[in-house]
Protein backbone atom coordinates (compact mmCIF):
# COMPACT_ATOMS: atom_id res chain seq x y z
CA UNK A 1 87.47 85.06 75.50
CA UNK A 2 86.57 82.33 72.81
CA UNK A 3 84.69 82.99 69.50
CA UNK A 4 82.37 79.58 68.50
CA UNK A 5 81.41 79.49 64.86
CA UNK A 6 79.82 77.06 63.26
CA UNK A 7 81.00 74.83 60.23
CA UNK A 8 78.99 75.78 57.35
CA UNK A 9 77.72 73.68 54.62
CA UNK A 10 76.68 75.55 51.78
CA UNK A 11 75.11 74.26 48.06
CA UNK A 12 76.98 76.44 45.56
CA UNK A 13 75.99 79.94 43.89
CA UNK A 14 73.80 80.18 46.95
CA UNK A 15 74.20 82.82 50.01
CA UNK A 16 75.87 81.61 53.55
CA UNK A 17 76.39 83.45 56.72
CA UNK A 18 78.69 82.31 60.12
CA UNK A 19 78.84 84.00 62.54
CA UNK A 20 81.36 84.67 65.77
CA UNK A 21 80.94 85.44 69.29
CA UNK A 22 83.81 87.11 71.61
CA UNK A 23 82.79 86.77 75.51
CA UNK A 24 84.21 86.57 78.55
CA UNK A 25 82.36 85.27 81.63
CA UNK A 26 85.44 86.31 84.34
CA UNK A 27 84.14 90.24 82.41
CA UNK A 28 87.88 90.92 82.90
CA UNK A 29 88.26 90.89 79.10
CA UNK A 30 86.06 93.44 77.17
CA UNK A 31 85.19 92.45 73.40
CA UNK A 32 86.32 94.92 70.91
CA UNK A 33 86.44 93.54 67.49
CA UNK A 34 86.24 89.78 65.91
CA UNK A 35 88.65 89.24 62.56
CA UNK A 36 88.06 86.75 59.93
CA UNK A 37 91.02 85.28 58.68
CA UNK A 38 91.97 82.90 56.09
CA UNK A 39 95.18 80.94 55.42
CA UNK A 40 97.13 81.51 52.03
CA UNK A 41 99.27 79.07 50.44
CA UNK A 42 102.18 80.12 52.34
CA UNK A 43 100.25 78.81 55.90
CA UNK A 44 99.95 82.99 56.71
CA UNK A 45 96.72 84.53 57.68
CA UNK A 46 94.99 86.82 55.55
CA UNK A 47 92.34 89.07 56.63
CA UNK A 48 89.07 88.62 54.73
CA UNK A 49 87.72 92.63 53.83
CA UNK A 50 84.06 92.95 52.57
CA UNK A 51 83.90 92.69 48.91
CA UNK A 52 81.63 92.31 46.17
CA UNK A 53 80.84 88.57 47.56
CA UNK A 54 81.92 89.61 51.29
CA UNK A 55 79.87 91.43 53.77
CA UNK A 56 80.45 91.63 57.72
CA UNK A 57 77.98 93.12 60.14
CA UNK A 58 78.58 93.63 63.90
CA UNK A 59 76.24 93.68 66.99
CA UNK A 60 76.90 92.99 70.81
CA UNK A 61 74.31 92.70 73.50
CA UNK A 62 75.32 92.70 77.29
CA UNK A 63 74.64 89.61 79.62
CA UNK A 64 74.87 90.26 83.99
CA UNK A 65 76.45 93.38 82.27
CA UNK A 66 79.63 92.18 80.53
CA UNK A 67 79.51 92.93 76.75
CA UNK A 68 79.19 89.92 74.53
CA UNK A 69 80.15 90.88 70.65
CA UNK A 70 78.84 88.79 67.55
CA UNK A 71 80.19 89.56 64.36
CA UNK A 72 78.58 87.59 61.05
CA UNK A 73 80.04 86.95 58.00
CA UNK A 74 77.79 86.46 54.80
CA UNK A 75 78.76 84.55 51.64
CA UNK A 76 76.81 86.14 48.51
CA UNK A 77 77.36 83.56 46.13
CA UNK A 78 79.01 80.67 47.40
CA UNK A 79 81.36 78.97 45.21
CA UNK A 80 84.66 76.45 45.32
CA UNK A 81 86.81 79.39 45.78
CA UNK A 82 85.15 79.80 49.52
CA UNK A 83 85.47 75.90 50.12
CA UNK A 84 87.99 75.37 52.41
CA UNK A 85 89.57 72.11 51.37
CA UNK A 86 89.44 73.29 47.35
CA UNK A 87 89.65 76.77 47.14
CA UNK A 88 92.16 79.03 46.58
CA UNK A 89 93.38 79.90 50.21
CA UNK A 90 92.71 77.24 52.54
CA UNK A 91 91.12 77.14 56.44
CA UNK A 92 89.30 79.89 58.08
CA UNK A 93 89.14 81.42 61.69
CA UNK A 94 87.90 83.91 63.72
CA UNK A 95 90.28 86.00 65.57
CA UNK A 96 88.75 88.08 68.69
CA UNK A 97 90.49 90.82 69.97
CA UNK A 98 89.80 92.80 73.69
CA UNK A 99 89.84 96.18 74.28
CA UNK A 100 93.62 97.38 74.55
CA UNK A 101 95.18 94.25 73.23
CA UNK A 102 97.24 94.14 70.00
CA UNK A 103 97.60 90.79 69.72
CA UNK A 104 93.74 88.52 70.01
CA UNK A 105 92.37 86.87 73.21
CA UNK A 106 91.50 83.80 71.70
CA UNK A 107 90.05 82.23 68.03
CA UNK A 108 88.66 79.52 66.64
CA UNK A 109 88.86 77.35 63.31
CA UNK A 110 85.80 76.62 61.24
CA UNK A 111 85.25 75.41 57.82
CA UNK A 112 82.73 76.29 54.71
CA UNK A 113 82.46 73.20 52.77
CA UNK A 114 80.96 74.16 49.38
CA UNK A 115 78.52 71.28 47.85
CA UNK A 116 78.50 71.42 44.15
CA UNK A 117 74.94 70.67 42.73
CA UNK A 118 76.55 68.06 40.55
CA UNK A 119 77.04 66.29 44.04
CA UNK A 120 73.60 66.36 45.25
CA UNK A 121 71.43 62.78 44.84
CA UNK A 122 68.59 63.38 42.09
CA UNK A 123 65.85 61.12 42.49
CA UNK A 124 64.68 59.65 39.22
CA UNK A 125 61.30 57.43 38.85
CA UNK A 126 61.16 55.21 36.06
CA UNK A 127 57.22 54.07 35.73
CA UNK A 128 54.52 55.69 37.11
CA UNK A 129 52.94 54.55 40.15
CA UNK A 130 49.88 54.43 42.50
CA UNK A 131 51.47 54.54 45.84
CA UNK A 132 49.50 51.55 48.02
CA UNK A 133 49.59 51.02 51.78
């Protein structure tokens, strides 16, 4: 049972979601609940909790009729605090957990990688111009 987020790339003070998926083709495992977790300075996980700039929202569908769970995580207002190379606490993954089991079936790393708009290319035209073929 393997959750597969993507890497996200947000431009700062703008929203981002990610979201994770717990499955298990064998259906021997059943999907209960998908943690995201962050690393503190001390290289311990910390659970992420909705917040003011936090919000998680949960839906699962069922496929040849083994459940299959998704669980997104949205980013209000991205900033360098949520970048993972630069911000406060450092790498993120998703931790899925089965029915029954105290300890998760499987996770998965990802990163948010936070552009500042100071990093984005302007483009700046010097004379005006009749574009010819």
């Amino acid at each position: 049972m393997e959750p597969f987020p993507e890497n996200i790339y947000p431009i700062e003070f703008t929203s981002a979601q990610v979201t994770c998926v717990a499955f298990d083709a064998a259906g021997v495992k059943v999907p209960d609940k998908i943690l995201f977790m962050r690393r503190n300075k001390f290289n311990r996980f910390v659970e992420l909790k909705p917040n003011g700039n936090l919000h998680f929202d949960n839906r699962s569908t069922f496929e040849d009729g083994k459940k299959k769970f998704f669980v997104t995580m949205s980013i209000r207002n991205a900033t360098l605090d949520d970048d993972s190379l630069y911000g406060a606490l450092g790498s993120y993954e998703c931790h899925a957990f089965a029915v029954g089991d105290a300890v998760e079936s499987g996770r998965h790393a990802f990163s948010v990688s936070v552009i500042t708009r100071s990093k984005i290319p302007k483009v700046v035209v010097s004379d005006i111009g009749v574009l010819q073929q």
